[in-house]
Protein backbone atom coordinates (compact mmCIF):
# COMPACT_ATOMS: atom_id res chain seq x y z
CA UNK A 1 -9.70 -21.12 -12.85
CA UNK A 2 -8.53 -19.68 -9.68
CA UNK A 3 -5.23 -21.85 -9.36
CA UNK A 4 -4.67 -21.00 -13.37
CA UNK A 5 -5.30 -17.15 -13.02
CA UNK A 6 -3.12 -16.48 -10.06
CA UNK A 7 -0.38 -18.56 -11.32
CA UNK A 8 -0.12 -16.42 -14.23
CA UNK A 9 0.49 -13.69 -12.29
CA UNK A 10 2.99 -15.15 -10.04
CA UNK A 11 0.70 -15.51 -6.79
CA UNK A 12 0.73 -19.23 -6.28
CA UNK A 13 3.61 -20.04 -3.91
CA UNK A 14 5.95 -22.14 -3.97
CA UNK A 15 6.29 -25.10 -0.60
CA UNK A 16 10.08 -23.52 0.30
CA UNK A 17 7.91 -20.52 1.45
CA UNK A 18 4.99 -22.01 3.17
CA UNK A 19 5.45 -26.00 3.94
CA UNK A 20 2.81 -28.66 3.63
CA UNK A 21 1.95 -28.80 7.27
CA UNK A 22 1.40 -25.11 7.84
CA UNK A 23 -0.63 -25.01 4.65
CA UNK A 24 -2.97 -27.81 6.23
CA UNK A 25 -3.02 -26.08 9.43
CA UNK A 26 -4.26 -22.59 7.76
CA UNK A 27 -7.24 -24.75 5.47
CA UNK A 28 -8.60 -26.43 8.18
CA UNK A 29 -8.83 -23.25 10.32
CA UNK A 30 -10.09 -21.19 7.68
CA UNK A 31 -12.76 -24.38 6.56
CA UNK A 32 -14.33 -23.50 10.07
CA UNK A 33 -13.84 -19.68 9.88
CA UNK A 34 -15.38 -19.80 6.16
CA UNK A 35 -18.06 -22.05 7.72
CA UNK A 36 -18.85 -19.66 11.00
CA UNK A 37 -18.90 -16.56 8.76
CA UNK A 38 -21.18 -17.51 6.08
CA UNK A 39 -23.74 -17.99 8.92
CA UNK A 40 -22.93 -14.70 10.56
CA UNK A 41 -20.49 -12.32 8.84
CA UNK A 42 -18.71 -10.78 11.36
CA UNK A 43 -15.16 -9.44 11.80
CA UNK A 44 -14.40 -9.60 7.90
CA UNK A 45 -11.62 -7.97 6.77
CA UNK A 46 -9.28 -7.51 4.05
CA UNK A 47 -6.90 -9.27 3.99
CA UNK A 48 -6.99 -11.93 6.05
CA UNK A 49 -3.25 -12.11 7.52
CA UNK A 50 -1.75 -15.54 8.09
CA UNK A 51 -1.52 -16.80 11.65
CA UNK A 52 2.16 -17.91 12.32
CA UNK A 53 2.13 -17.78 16.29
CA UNK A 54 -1.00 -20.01 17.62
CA UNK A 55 0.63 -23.23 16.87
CA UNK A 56 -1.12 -26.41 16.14
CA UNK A 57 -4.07 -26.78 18.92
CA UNK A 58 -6.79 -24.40 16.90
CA UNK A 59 -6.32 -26.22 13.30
CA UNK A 60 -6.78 -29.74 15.38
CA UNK A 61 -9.75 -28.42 17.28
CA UNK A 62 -11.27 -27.26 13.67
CA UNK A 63 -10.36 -30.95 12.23
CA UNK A 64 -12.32 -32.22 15.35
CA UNK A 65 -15.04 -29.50 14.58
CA UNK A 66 -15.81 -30.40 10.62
CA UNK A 67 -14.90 -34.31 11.40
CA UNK A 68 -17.80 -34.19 14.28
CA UNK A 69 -19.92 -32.26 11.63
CA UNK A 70 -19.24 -34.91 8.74
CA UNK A 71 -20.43 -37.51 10.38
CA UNK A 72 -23.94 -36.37 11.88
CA UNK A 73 -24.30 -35.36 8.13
CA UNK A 74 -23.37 -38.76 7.03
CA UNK A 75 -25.71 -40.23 9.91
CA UNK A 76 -28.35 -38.67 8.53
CA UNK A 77 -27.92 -38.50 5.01
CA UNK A 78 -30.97 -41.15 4.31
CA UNK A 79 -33.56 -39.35 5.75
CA UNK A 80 -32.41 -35.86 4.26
CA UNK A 81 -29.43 -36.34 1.77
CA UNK A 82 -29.70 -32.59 0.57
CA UNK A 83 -27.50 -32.27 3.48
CA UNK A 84 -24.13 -34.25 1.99
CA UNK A 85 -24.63 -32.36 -1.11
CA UNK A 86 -24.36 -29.04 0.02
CA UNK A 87 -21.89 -29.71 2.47
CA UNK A 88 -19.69 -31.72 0.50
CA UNK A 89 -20.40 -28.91 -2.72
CA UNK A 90 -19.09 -26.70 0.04
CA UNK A 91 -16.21 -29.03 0.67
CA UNK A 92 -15.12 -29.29 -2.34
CA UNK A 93 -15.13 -26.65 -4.15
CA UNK A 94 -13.02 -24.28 -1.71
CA UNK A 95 -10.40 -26.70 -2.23
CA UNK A 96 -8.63 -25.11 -4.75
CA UNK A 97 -8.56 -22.10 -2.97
CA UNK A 98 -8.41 -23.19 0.65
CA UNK A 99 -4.53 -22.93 0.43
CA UNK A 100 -3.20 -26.32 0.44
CA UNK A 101 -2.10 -24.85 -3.35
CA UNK A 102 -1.13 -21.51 -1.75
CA UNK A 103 -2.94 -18.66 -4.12
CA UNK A 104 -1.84 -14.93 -3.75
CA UNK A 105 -0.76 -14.06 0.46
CA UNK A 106 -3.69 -14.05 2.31
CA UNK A 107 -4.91 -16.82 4.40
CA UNK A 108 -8.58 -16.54 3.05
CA UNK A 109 -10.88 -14.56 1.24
CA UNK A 110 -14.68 -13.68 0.96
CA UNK A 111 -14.06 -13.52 -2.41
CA UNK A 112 -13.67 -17.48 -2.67
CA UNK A 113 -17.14 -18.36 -0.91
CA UNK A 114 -18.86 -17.14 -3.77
CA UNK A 115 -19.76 -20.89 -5.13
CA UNK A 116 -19.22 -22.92 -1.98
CA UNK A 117 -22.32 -20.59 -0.28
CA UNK A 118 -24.16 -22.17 -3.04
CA UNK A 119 -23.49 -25.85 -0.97
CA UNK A 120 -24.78 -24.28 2.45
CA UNK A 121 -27.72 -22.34 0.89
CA UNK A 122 -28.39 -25.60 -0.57
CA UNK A 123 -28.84 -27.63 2.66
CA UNK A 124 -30.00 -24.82 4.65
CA UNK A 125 -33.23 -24.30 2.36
CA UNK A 126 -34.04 -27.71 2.11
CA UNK A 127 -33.41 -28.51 5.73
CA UNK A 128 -35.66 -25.59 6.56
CA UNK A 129 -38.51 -26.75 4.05
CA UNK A 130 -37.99 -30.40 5.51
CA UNK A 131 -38.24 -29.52 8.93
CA UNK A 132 -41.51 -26.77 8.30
CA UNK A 133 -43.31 -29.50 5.91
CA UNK A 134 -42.89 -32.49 9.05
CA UNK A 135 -43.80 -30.22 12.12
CA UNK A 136 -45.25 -27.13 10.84
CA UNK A 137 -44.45 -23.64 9.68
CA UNK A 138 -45.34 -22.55 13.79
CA UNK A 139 -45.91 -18.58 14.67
CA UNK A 140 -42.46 -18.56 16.02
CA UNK A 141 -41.14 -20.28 13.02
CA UNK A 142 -41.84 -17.59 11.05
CA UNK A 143 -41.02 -15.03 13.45
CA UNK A 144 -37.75 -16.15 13.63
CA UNK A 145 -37.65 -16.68 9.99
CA UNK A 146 -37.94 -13.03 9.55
CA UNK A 147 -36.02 -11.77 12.35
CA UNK A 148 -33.17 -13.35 11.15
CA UNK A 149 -33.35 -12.22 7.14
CA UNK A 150 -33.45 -8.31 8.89
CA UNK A 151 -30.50 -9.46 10.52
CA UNK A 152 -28.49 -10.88 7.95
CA UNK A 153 -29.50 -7.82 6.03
CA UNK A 154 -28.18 -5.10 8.27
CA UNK A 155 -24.93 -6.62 8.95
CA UNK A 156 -23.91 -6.71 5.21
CA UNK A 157 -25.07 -2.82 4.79
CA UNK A 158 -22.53 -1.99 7.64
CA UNK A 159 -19.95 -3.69 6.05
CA UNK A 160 -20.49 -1.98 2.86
CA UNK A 161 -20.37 1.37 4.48
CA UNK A 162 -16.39 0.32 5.11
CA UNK A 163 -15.82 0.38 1.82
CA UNK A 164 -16.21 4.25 1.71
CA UNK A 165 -12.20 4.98 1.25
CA UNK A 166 -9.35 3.50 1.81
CA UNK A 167 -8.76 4.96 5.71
CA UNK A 168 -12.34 3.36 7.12
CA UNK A 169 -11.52 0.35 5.42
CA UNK A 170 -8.32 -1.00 6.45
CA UNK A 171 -8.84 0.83 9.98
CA UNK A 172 -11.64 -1.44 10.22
CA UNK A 173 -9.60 -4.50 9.01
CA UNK A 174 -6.91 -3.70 12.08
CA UNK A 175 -9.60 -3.49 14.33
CA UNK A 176 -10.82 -7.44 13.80
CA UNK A 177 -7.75 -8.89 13.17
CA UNK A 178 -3.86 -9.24 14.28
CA UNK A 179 -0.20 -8.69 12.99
CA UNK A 180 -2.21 -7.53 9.66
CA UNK A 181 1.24 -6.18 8.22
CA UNK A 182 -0.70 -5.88 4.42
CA UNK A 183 -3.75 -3.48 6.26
CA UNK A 184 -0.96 -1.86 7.99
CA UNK A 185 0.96 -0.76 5.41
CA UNK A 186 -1.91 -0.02 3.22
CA UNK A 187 -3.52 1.93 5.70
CA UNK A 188 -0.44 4.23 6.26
CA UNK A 189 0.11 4.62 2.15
CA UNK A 190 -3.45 5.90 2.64
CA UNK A 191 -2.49 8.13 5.71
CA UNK A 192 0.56 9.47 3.91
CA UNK A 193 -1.39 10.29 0.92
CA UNK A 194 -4.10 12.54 2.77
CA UNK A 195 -0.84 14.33 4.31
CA UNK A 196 -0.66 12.58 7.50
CA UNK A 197 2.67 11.29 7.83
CA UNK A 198 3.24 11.31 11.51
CA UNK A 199 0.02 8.97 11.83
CA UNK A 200 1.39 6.97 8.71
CA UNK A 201 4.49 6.22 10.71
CA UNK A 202 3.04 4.19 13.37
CA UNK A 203 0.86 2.05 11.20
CA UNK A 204 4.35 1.74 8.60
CA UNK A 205 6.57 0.50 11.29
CA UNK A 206 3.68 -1.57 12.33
CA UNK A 207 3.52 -3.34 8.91
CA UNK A 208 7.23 -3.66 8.80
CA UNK A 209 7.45 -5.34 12.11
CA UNK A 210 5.22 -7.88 10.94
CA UNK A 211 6.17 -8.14 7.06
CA UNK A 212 8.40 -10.59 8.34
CA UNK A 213 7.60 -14.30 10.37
CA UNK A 214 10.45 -17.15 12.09
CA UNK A 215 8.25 -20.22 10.36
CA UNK A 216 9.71 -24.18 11.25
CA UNK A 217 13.38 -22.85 11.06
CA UNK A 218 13.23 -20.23 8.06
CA UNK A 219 12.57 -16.57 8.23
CA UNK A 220 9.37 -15.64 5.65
CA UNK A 221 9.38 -12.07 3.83
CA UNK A 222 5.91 -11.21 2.77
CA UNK A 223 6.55 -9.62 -0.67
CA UNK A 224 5.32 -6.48 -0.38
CA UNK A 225 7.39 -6.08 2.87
CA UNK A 226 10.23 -3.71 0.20
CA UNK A 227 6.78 -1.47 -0.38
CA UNK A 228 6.78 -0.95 3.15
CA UNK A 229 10.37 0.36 3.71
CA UNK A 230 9.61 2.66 0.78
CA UNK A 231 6.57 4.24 2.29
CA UNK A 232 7.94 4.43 5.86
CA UNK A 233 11.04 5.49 4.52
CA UNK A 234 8.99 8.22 2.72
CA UNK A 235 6.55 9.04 5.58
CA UNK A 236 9.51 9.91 7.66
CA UNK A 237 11.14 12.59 5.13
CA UNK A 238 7.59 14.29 5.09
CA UNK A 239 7.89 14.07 8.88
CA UNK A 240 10.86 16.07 8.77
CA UNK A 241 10.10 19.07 6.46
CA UNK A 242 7.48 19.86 9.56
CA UNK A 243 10.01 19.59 12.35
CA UNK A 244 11.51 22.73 13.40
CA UNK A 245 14.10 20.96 15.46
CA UNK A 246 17.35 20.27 13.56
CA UNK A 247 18.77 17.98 15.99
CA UNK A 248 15.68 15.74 15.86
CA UNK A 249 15.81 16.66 11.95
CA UNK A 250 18.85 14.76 11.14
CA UNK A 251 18.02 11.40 13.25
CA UNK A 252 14.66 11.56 11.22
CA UNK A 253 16.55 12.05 7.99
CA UNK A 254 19.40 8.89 9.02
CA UNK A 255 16.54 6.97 10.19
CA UNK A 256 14.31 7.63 6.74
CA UNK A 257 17.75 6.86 4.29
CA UNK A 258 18.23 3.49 6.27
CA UNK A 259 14.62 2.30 5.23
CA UNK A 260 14.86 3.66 1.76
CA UNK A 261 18.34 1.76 1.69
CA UNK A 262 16.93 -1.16 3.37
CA UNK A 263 14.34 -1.28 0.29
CA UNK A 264 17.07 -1.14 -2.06
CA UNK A 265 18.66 -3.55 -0.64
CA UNK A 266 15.67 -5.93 -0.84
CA UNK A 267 15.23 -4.97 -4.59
CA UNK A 268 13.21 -2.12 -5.03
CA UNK A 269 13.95 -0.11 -7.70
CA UNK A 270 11.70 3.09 -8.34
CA UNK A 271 11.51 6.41 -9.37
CA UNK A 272 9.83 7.34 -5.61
CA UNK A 273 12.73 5.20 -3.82
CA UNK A 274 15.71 7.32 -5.20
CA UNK A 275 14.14 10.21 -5.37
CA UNK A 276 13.50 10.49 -1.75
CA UNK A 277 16.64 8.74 -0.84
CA UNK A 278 18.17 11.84 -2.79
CA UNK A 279 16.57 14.51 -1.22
CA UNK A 280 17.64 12.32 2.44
CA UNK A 281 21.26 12.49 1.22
CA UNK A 282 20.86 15.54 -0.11
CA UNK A 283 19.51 17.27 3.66
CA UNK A 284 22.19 15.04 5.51
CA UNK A 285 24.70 16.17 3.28
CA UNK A 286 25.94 13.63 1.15
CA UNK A 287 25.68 15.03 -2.35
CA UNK A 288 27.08 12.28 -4.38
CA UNK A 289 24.60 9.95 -3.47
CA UNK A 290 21.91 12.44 -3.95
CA UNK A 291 23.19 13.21 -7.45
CA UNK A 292 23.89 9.51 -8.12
CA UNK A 293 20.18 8.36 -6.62
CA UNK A 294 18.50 11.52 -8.55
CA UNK A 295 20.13 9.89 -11.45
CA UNK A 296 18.95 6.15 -10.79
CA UNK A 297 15.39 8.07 -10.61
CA UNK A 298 15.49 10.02 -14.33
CA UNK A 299 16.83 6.49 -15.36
CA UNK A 300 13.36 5.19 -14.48
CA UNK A 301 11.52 7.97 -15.03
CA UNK A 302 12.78 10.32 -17.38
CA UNK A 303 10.12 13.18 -17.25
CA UNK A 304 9.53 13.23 -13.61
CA UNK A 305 9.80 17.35 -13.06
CA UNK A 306 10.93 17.01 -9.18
CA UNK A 307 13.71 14.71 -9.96
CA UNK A 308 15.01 16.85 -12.71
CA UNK A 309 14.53 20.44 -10.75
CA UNK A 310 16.04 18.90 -7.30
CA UNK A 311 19.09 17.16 -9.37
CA UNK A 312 19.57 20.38 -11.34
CA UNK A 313 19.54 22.10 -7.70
CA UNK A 314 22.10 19.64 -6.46
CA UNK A 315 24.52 19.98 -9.31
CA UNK A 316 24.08 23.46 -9.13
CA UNK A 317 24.89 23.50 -5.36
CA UNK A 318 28.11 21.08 -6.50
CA UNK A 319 29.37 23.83 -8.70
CA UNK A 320 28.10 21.69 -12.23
CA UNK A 321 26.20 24.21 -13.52
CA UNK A 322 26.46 22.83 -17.06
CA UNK A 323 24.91 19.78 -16.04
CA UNK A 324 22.48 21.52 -13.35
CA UNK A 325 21.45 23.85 -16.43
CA UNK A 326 20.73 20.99 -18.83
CA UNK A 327 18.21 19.51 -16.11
CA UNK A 328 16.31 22.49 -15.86
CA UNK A 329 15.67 22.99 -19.21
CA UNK A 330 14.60 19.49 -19.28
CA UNK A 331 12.77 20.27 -16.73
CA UNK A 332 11.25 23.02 -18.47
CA UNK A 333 10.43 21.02 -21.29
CA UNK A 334 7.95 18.67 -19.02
CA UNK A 335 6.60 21.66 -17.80
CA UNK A 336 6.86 24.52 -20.41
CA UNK A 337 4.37 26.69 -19.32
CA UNK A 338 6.27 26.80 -15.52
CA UNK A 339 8.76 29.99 -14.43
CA UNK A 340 10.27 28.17 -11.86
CA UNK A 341 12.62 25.52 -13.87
CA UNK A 342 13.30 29.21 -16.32
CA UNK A 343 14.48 31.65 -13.08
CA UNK A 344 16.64 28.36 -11.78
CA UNK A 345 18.16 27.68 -15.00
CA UNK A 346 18.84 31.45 -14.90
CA UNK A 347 20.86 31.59 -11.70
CA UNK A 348 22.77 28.36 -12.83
CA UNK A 349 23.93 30.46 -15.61
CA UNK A 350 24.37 33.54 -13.78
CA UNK A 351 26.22 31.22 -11.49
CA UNK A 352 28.95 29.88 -14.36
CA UNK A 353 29.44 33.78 -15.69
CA UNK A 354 27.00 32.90 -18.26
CA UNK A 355 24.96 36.42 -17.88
CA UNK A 356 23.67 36.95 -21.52
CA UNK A 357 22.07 33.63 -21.72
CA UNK A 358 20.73 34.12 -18.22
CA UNK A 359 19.27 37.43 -19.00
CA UNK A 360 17.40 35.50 -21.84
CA UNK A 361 16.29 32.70 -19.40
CA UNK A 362 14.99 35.24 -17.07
CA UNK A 363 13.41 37.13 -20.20
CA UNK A 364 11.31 33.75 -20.88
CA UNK A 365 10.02 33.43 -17.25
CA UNK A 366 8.97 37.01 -17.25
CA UNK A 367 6.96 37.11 -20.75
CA UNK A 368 4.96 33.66 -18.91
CA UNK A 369 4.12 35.55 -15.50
CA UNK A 370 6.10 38.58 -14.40
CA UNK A 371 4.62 38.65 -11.11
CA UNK A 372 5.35 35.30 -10.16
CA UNK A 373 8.58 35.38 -11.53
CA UNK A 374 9.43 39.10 -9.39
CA UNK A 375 8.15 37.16 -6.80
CA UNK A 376 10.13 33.93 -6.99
CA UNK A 377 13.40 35.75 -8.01
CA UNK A 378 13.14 38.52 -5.10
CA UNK A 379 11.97 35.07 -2.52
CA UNK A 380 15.07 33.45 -3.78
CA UNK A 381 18.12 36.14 -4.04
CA UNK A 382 16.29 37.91 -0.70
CA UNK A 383 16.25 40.93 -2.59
CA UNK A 384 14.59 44.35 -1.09
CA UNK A 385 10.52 43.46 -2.23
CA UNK A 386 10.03 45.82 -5.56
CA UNK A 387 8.03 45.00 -8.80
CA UNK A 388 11.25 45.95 -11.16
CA UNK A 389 13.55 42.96 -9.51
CA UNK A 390 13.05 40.64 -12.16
CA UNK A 391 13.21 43.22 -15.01
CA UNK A 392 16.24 45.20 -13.14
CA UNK A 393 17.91 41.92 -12.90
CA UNK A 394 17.71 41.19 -16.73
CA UNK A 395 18.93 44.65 -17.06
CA UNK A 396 22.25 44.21 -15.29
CA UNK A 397 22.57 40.90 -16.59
CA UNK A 398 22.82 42.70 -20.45
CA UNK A 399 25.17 45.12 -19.28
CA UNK A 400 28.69 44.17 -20.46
C-alpha cells in the first residue's frame, strides 16, 4: 500500500537516480539501524538523510550483522520457533519500504516500523515467557523487567517534547544526524518565518551545500534542493533591509538575485520567487527585470497586494503611470478598506498631470482614515507635520 500510495504521488524513484547497488547498501544499513532502534530509540530524527560518503564497509558489516543473527535464529528455531516468525515478520514486511523500491527521499522512517515491531514484539514476549517459565521469574528478573519498561517509557516522552514546533524539532534532527540538507532547509524556512533571517542563512546555505551528492559518476539533485535557493535567496533580501551598510547592501542583494535566479533556472516558478527577485532587481537597479519578474508573479498570483503595490511603485518610478495607476487600484480592490494603494494611486496621477482624478483618489483615502492618510501623505511627500496636509493637498489639487 506503501509502494502504491507514494507512486501516485510521484515519490518512488526511478534507478537513473539511485542505482541498484546503493539502494542495497542503504537497506541493509537501515535493516540494522531499524533493528538497534526499536530496542532503544535513540538519535531519531526526521528525516533520515541518505549516506553518500561512507562507502561500502558499514552496509557489509550490517550484512555480516543480520546474516550472524539469521542463523542463531535458525539454530534454534526447534526449541523456540516464535523466534523465525517474528524475525522473519520483521524481515519481510519492511521490504517494501526498506528502499530497494526507493519510496519518497529519505533513507528510512519510523513511520515504516509500525508492523514490522509487531515481528520483534512477537519474539521478544515469547522469548521472555520461555525463558521465565524454564528458569524462573527470579527477583532480578523482575527488577529488570520493570526498570527497563520506565526506561523505554521516558525516552519516547522526550522525543515527543521535540515535536513542540518546527525550530526544536529539526534542531534536534541536525543534532543526531549529518549532511541533513531536508532538516536544514526546513529548519531555516522555520527561522525565516519567526523573523530570523541572519540565523536562517547559515542553516539555508547549509541545506544547499548538501542538496546536491557526486554518486558512481552522476551528480544527484535532491528535489527540493530549487526550495532551498528560494528561501536562501529570500532570507538574504530580509538580511538586507536590516543592514545599514550600502556597500555590504548591494553584495547581499547580487548574492540573493543569483539564488533566486539559480531557482529559476532549476524550474521554480512562484509567486514568492519573482516577487523577491523583483524587489532584488528593483534595489540593484535593474527595473526591467523587476517589472518583468513582478509581472511573472501577478501571472501566478493575481491578487497578491505586495506584488501589485511594489509593481505599481516600479512603473511609477519608470514614468508608466498609466500602468502603475491601474495596479494600484487593483491593488485597492484586494484590499478595499486600505489608504495606502488610494494615496499611491493618487501621486501616480498627480505624477501624469492627472490632478482632478487625484484629488478624488486622495478624497477616498481620507473618508477611510484621515489620520492615517495625513500621516502617510505628509511621511511620503516630507511635508512640514500638520493635520490639514491631506485635506490642503486635495484642495490644491481642485484648483484649476
Amino acid at each position: 500500500m506503501t509502494v502504491i500510495a507514494q507512486r501516485a504521488g510521484g515519490a518512488v524513484q526511478s534507478l537513473v537516480i539511485f542505482d541498484l547497488p546503493f539502494r542495497l547498501q542503504n537497506a541493509l544499513r537501515s535493516y540494522l539501524s531499524y533493528l538497534a532502534k526499536a530496542f532503544w530509540p535513540s538519535s531519531l530524527a526526521i528525516p533520515y538523510p541518505y549516506d553518500f560518503s561512507s562507502g561500502v564497509l558499514p552496509a557489509f558489516l550490517a550484512a555480516v550483522a543480520l546474516a550472524a543473527i539469521t542463523a542463531m535464529i535458525v539454530t534454534l528455531r526447534r526449541r523456540a520457533p516464535y523466534l523465525p516468525v517474528g524475525w522473519l515478520w520483521f524481515l519481510g514486511t519492511l521490504v517494501p519500504t526498506i528502499g530497494l523500491v526507493q519510496v519518497g527521499t529519505q533513507a528510512m522512517a519510523d513511520r515504516y516500523m509500525y508492523v514490522p515491531l509487531v515481528g520483534l514484539a512477537v519474539a521478544v514476549t515469547w522469548g521472555v515467557a520461555d525463558v521465565a517459565g524454564n528458569y524462573g521469574a527470579t527477583l532480578l528478573a523482575r527488577a529488570a523487567g520493570a526498570a527497563g519498561r520506565i526506561a523505554l517509557t521516558a525516552v519516547p516522552t522526550r522525543y515527543a517534547a521535540l515535536w513542540r514546533d518546527s525550530i526544536t524539532l529539526f534542531t534536534h534532527s541536525i543534532a543526531v544526524t549529518r549532511d541533513n540538507s531536508l532538516a536544514e532547509s526546513s529548519l531555516g524556512h522555520a527561522l525565516m518565518i519567526d523573523g530570523r533571517p541572519d540565523e536562517a542563512v547559515e542553516h539555508l546555505r547549509e541545506a544547499a551545500r548538501t542538496a546536491e551528492w557526486r554518486v558512481g559518476g552522476k551528480t544527484i539533485r535532491m528535489s527540493w534542493a530549487q526550495n532551498v535557493e528560494v528561501d536562501l535567496g529570500s532570507a538574504l533580501l530580509q538580511t538586507v533591509r536590516r543592514d545599514p551598510d550600502q556597500a555590504r547592501q548591494r553584495i547581499v542583494l547580487t548574492e540573493a538575485a543569483d539564488h533566486l535566479q539559480k531557482a529559476a533556472a532549476m524550474g521554480a516558478d512562484s509567486a514568492l520567487l519573482h516577487n523577491n527577485l523583483a524587489s532584488a532587481m528593483s534595489l540593484l537597479g535593474d527595473m526591467n527585470a523587476a517589472i518583468a519578474n513582478y509581472r511573472a508573479a501577478l501571472r501566478l498570483a493575481p491578487d497578491d497586494y505586495d506584488a501589485l503595490m511594489n509593481l505599481g511603485a516600479v512603473l511609477s518610478r519608470a514614468q508608466k503611470t498609466d500602468e502603475a495607476a491601474e495596479n494600484f487600484r487593483a491593488a485597492a480592490r484586494v484590499k478595499p478598506d486600505s489608504i495606502e494603494p488610494q494615496v499611491y494611486l493618487a501621486l501616480t496621477l498627480a505624477q501624469s498631470g492627472r490632478k482632478r482624478e487625484a484629488a478624488d483618489a486622495l478624497d477616498v483615502a481620507v473618508r477611510r482614515d484621515e489620520r492615517a492618510t495625513n500621516d502617510f501623505l505628509t511621511a511620503a511627500l516630507r511635508m512640514p507635520p500638520s493635520e490639514k496636509n491631506a485635506r490642503d493637498t486635495i484642495a490644491r489639487l481642485r484648483t484649476p
